[in-house]
N, C-alpha and C. Protein backbone atom coordinates (compact mmCIF):
# COMPACT_ATOMS: atom_id res chain seq x y z
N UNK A 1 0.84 -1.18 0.00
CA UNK A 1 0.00 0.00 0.00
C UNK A 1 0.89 1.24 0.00
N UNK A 2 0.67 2.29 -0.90
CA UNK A 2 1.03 3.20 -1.23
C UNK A 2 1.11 4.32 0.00
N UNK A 3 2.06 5.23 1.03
CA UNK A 3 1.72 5.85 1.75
C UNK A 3 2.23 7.59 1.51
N UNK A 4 0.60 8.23 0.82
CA UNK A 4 0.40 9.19 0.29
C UNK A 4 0.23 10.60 1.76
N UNK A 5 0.67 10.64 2.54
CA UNK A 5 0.43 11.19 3.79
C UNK A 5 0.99 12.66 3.29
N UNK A 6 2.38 12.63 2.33
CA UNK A 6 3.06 14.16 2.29
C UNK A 6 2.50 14.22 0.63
N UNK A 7 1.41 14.42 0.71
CA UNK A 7 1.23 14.41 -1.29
C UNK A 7 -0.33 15.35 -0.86
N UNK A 8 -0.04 16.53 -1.62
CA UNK A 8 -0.54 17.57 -1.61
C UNK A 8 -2.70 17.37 -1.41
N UNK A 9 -3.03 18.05 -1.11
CA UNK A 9 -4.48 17.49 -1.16
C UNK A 9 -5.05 18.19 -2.01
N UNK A 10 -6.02 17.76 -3.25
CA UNK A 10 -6.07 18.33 -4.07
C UNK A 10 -7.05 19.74 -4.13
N UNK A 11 -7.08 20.63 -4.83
CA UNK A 11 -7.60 22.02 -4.91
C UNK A 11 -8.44 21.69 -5.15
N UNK A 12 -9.67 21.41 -4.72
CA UNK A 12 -11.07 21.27 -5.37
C UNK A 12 -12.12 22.57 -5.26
N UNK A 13 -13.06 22.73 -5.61
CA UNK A 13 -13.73 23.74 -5.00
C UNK A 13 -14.73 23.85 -3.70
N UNK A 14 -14.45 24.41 -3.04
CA UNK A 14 -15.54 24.36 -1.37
C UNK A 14 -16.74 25.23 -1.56
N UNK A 15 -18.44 24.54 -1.57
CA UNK A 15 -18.70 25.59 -1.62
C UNK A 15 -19.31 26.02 0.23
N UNK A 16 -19.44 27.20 0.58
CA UNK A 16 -19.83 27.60 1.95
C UNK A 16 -20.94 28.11 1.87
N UNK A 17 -21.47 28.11 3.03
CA UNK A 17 -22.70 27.99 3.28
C UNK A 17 -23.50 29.57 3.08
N UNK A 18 -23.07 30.22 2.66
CA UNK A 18 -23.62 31.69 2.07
C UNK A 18 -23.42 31.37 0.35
N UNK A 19 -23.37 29.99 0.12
CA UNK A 19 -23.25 29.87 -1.59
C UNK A 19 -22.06 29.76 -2.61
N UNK A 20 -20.89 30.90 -1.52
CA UNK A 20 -20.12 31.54 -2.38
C UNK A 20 -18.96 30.20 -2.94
N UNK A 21 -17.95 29.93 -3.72
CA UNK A 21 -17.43 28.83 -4.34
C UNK A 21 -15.96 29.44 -3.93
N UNK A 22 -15.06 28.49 -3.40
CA UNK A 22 -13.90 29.14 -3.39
C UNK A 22 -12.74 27.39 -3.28
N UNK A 23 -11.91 27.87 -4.12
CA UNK A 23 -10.79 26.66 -4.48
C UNK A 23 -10.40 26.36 -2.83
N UNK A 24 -10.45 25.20 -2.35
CA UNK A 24 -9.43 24.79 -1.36
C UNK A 24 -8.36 25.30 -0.77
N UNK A 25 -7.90 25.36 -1.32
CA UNK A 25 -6.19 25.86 -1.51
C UNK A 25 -6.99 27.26 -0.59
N UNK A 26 -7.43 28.25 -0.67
CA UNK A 26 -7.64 29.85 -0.23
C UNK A 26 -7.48 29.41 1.45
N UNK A 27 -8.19 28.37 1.95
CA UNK A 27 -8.33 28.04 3.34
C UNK A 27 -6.79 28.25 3.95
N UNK A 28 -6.19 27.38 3.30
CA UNK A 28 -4.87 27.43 3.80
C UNK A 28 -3.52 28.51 3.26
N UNK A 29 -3.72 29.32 2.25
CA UNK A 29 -3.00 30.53 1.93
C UNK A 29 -2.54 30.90 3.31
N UNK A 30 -3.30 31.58 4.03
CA UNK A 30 -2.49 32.08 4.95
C UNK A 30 -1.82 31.62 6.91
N UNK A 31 -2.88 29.65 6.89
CA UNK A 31 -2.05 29.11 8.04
C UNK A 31 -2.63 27.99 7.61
N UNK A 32 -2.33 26.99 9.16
CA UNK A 32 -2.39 25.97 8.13
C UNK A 32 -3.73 25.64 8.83
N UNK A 33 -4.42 24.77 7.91
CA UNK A 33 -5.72 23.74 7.78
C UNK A 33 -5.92 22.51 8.29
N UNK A 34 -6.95 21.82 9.05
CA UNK A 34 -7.37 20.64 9.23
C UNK A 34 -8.41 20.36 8.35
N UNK A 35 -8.79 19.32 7.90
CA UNK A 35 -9.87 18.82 7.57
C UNK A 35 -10.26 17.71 8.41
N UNK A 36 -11.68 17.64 8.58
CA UNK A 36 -12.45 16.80 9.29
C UNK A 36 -13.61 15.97 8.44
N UNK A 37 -13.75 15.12 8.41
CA UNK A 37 -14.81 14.10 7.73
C UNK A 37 -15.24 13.65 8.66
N UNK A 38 -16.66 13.84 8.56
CA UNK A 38 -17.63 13.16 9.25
C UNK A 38 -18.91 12.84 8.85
N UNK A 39 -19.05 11.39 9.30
CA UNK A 39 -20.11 10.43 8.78
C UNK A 39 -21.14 10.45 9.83
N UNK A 40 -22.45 10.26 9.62
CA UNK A 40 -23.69 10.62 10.47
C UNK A 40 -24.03 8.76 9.90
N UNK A 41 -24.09 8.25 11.04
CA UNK A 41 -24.70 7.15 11.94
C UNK A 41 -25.99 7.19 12.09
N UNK A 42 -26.76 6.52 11.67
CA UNK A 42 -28.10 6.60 12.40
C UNK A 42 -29.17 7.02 11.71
């Protein structure tokens, strides 16, 4: 198995919740970012 841990995450577009569309990448321009995934159970 391939271990992709330092391989960039890709720029996709986010959109937020006022509509507006903004590339990934803007989040982290100026520190750095977590992402969180979460799955709803139930």
């Amino acid at each position: 198995m391939r271990d992709d841990r330092s391989s960039p995450a890709p720029d996709v577009p986010v959109t937020l919740a006022d509509g507006r569309r903004l590339p990934l990448s803007d989040f982290w321009r100026a520190q750095t970012l977590v992402l969180v995934f979460l799955r709803h159970f139930g």
